[in-house]
N, C-alpha and C. Protein backbone atom coordinates (compact mmCIF):
# COMPACT_ATOMS: atom_id res chain seq x y z
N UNK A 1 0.17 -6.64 -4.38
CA UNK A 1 1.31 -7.48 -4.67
C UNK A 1 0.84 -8.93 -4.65
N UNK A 2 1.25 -9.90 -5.98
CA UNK A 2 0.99 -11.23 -5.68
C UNK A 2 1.95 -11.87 -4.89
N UNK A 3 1.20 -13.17 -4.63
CA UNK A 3 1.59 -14.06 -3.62
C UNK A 3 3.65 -14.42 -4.36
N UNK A 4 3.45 -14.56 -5.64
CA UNK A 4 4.47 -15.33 -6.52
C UNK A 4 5.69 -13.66 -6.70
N UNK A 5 5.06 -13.02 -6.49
CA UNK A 5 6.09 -11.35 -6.46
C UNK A 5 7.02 -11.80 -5.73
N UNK A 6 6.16 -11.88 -4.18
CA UNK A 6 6.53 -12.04 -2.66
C UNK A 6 7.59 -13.12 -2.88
N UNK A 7 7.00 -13.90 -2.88
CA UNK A 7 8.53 -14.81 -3.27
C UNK A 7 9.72 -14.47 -3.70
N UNK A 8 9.31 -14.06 -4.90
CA UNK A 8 10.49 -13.73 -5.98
C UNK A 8 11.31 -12.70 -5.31
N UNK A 9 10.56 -11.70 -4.77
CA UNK A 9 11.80 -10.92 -3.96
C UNK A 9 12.87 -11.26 -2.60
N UNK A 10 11.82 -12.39 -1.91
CA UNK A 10 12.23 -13.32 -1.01
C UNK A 10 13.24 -13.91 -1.60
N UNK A 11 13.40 -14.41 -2.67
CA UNK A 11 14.43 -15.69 -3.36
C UNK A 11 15.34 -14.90 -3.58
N UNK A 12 15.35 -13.50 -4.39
CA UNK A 12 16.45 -12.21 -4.58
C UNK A 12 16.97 -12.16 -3.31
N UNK A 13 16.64 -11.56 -2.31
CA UNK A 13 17.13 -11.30 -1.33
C UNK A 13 17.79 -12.62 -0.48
N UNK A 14 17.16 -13.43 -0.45
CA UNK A 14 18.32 -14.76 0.23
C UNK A 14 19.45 -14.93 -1.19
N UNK A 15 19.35 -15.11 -2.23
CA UNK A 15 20.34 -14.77 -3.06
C UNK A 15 21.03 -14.24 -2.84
N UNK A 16 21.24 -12.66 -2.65
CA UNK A 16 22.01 -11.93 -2.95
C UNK A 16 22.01 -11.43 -0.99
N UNK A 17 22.03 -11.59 -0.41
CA UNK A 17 21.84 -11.21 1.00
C UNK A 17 23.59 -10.68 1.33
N UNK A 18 23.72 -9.88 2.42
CA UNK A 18 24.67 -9.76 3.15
C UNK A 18 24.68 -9.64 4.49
N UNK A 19 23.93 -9.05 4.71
CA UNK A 19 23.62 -8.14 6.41
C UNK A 19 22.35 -8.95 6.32
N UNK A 20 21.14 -8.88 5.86
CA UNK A 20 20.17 -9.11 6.14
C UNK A 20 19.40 -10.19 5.29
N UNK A 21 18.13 -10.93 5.99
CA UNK A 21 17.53 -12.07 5.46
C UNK A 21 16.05 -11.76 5.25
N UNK A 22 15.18 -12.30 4.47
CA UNK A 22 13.69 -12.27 4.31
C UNK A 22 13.58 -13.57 5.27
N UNK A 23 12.68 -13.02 6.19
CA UNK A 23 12.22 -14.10 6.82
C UNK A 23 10.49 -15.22 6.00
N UNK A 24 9.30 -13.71 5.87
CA UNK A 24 8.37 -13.92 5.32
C UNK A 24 7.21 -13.06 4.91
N UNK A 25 6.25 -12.88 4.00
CA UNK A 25 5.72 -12.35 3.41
C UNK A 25 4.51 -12.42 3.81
N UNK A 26 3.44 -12.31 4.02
CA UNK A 26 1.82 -12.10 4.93
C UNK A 26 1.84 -12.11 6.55
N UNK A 27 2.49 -11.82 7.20
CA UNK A 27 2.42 -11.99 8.64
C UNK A 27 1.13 -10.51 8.52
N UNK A 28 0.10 -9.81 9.34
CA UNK A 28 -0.49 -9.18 9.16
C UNK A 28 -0.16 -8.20 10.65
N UNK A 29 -0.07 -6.71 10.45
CA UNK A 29 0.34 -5.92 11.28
C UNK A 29 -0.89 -4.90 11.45
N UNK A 30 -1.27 -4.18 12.14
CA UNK A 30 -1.73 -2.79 12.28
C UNK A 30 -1.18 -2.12 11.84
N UNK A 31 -1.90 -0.95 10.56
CA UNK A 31 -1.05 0.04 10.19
C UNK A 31 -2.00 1.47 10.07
N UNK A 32 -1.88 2.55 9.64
CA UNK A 32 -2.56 3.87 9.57
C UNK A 32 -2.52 3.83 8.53
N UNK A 33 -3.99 4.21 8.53
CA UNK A 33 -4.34 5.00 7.04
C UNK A 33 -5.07 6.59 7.23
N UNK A 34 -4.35 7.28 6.66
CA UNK A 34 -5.17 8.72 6.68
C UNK A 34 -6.09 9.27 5.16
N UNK A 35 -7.45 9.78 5.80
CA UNK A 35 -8.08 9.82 4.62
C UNK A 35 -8.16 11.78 5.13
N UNK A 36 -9.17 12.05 4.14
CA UNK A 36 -9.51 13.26 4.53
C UNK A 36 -9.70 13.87 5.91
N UNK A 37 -10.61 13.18 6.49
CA UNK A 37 -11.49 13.77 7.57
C UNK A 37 -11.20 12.41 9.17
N UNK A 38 -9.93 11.41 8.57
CA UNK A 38 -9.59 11.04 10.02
C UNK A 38 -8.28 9.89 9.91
N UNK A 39 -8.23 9.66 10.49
CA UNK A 39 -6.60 8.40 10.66
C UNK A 39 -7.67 7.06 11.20
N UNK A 40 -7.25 5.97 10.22
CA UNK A 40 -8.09 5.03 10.68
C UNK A 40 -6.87 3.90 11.04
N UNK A 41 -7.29 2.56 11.94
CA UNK A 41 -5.89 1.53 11.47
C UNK A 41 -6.59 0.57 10.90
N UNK A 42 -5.58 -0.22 9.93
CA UNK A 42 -6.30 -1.00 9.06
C UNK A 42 -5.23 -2.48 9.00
N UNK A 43 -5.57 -3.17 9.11
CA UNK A 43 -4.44 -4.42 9.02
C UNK A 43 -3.96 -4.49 7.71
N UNK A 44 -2.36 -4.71 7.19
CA UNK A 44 -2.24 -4.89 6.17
C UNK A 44 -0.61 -6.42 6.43
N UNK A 45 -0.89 -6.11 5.62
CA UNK A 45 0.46 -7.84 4.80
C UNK A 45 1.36 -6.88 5.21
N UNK A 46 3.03 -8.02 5.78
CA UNK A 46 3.98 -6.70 5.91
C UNK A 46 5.03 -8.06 5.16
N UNK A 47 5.95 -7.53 4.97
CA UNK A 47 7.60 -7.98 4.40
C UNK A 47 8.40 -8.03 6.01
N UNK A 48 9.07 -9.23 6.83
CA UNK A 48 9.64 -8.89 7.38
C UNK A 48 10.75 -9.36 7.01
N UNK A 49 12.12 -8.78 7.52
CA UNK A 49 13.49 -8.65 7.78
C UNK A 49 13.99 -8.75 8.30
N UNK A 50 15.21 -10.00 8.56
CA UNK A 50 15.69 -10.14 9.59
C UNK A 50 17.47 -9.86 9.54
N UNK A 51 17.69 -8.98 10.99
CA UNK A 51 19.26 -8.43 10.76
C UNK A 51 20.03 -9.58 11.32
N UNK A 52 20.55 -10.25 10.30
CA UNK A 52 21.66 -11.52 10.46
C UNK A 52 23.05 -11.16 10.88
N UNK A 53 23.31 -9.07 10.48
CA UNK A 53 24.91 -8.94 11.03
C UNK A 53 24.66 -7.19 11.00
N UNK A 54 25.15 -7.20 12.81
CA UNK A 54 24.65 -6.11 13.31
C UNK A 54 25.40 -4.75 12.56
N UNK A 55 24.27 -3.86 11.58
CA UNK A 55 24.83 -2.99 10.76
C UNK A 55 23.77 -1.79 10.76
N UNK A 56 24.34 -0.23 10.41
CA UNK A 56 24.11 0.65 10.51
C UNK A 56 22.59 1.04 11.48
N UNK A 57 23.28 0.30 12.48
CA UNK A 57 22.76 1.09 14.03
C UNK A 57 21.66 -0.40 14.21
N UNK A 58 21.25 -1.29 13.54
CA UNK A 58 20.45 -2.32 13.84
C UNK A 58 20.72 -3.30 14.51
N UNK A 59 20.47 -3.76 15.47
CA UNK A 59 21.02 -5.08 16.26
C UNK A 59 20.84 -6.07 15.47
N UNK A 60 21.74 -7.40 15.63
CA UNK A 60 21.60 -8.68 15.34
C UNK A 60 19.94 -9.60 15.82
N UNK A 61 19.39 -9.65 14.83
CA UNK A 61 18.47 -10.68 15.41
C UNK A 61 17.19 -9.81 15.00
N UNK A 62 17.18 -8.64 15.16
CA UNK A 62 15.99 -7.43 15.13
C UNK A 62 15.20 -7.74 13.66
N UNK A 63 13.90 -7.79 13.85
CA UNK A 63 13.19 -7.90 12.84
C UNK A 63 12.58 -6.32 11.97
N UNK A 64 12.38 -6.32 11.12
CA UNK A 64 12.35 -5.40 10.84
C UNK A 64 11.00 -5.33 9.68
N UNK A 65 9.99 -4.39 9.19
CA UNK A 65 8.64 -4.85 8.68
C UNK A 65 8.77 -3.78 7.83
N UNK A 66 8.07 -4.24 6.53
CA UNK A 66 7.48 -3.10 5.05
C UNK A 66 6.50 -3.46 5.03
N UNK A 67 5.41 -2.63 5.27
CA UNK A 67 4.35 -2.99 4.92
C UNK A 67 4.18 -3.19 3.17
N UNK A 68 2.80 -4.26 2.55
CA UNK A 68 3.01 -4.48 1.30
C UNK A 68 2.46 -3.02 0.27
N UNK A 69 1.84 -2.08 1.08
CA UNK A 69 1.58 -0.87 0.55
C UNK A 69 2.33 0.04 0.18
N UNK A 70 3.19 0.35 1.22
CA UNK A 70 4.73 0.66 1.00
C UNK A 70 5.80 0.34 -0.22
N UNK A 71 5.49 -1.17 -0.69
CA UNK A 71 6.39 -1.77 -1.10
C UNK A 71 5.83 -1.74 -3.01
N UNK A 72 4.22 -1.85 -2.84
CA UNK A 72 3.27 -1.81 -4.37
C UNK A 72 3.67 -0.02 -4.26
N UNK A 73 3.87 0.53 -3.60
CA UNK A 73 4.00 2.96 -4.12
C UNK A 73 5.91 3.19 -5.08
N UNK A 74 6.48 1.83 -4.20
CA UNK A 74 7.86 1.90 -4.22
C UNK A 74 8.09 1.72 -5.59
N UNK A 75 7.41 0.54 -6.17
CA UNK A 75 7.26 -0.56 -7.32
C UNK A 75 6.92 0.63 -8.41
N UNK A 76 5.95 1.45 -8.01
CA UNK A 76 5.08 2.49 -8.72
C UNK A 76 6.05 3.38 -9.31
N UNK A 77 6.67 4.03 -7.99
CA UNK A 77 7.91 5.11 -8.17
C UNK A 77 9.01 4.80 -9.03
N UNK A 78 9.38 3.78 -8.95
CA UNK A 78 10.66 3.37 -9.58
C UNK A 78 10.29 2.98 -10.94
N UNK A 79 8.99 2.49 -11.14
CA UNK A 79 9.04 1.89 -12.45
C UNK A 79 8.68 3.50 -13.55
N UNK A 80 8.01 4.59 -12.85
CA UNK A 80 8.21 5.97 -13.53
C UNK A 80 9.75 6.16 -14.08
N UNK A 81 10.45 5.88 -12.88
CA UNK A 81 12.04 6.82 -13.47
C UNK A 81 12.19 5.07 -13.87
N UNK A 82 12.35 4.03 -14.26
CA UNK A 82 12.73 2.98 -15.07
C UNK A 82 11.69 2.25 -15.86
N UNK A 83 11.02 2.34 -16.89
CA UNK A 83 10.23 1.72 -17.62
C UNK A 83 10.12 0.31 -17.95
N UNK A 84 11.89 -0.36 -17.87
CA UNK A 84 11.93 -1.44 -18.15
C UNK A 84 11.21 -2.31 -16.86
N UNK A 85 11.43 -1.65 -15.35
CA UNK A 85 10.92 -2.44 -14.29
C UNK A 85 9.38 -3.14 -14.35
N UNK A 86 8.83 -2.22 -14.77
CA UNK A 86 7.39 -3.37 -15.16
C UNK A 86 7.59 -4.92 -15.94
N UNK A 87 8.37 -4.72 -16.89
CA UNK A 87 8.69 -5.60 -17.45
C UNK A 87 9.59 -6.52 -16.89
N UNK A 88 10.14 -6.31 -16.05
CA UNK A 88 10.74 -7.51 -15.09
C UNK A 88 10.06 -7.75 -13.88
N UNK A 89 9.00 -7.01 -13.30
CA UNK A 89 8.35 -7.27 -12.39
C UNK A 89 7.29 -8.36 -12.90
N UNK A 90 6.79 -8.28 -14.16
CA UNK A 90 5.64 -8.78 -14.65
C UNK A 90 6.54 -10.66 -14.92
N UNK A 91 7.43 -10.10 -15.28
CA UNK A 91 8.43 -11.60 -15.72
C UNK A 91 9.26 -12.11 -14.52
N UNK A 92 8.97 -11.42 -13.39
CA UNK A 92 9.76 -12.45 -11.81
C UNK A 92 11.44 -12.23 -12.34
N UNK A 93 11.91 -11.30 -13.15
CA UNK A 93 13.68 -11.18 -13.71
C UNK A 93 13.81 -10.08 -13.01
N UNK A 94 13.37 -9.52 -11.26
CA UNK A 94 14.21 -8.56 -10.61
C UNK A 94 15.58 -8.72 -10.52
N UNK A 95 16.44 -7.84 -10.99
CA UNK A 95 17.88 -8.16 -10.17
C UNK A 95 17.88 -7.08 -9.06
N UNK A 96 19.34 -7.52 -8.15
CA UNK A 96 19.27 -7.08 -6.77
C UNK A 96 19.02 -5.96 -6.65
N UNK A 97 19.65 -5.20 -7.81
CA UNK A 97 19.99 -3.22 -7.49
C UNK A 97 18.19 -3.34 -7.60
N UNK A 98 17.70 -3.77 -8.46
CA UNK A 98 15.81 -3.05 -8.41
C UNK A 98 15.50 -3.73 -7.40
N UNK A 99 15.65 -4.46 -6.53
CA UNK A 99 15.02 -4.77 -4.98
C UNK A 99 15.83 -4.08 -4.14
N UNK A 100 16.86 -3.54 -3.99
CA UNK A 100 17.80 -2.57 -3.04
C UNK A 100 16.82 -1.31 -2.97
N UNK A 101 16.63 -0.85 -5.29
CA UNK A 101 15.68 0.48 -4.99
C UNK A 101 14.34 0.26 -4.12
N UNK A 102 13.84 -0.99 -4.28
CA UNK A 102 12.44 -0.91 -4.23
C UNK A 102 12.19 -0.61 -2.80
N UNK A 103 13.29 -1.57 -1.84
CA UNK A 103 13.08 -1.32 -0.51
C UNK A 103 13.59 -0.45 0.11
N UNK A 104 14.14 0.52 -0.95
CA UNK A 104 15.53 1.51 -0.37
C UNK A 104 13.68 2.95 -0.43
N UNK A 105 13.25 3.01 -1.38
CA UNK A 105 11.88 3.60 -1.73
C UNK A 105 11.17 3.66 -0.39
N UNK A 106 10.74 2.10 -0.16
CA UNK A 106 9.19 1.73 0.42
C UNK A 106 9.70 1.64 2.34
N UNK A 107 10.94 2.01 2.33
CA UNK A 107 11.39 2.37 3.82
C UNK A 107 11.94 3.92 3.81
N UNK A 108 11.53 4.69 2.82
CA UNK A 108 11.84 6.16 3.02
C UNK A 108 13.18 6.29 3.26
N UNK A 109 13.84 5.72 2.38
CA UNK A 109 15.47 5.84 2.45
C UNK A 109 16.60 5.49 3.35
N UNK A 110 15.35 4.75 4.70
CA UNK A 110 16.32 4.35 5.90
C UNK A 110 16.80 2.98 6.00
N UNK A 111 16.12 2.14 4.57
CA UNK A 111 16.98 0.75 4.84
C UNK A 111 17.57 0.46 3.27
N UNK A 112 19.18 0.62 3.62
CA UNK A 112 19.63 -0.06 2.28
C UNK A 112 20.18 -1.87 2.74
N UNK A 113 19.53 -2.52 1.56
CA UNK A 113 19.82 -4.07 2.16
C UNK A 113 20.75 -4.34 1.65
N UNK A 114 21.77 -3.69 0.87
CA UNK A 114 23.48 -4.37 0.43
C UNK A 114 23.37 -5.51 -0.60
N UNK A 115 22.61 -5.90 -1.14
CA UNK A 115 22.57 -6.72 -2.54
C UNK A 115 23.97 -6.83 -2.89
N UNK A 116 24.71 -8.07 -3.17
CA UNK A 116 25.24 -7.94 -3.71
C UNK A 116 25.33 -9.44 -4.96
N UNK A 117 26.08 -9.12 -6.42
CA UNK A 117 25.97 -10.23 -6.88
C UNK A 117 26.61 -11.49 -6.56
């Protein structure tokens, strides 16, 4: 994911926010990677999230992290079942519902962020 993506979904999401805020984009976390023959940890870039209004079971204030690997499989997935998404990913023209999917994807279905226009 580029640096100028990161943004752009940052700027969507304070846009269109309800419950929740982008705080920032490279903070660097420990994460797992499994290969064949072992589980290694590897630092990667995460997306964090911050819960501005305490909703479906999340406290107020709680930060919350996507890693950017997560978030480039999500991008992958969605742009299969939508073709046009490359083409707005490549042109920074996400609207909210394709950042709702993307992070609704790259958190395994447990965070919907409420986009609204």
């Amino acid at each position: 994911m580029t640096d100028t993506l990161a943004e752009h979904l940052i700027d969507v999401i304070d846009w269109h926010r309800t419950w929740i805020k982008a705080v920032d984009f490279g903070s660097y976390r420990r994460g797992v990677a499994v290969t064949d023959a072992s589980v290694i940890r590897v630092p990667s870039r995460v997306f964090r999230l911050e819960v501005r209004i305490a909703l479906y079971g999340y406290r107020r204030g709680m930060i919350l992290s996507v890693p950017e690997g997560r978030i480039d499989e999500a991008i992958s997935a969605c742009s299969s079942q939508d073709r046009s998404l490359i083409s707005r990913v490549n042109t920074l023209s996400l609207t909210f519902s394709d950042v709702n999917m993307i992070f609704s994807k790259a958190s395994w279905g447990t965070l919907d962020l409420g986009l609204e226009a």
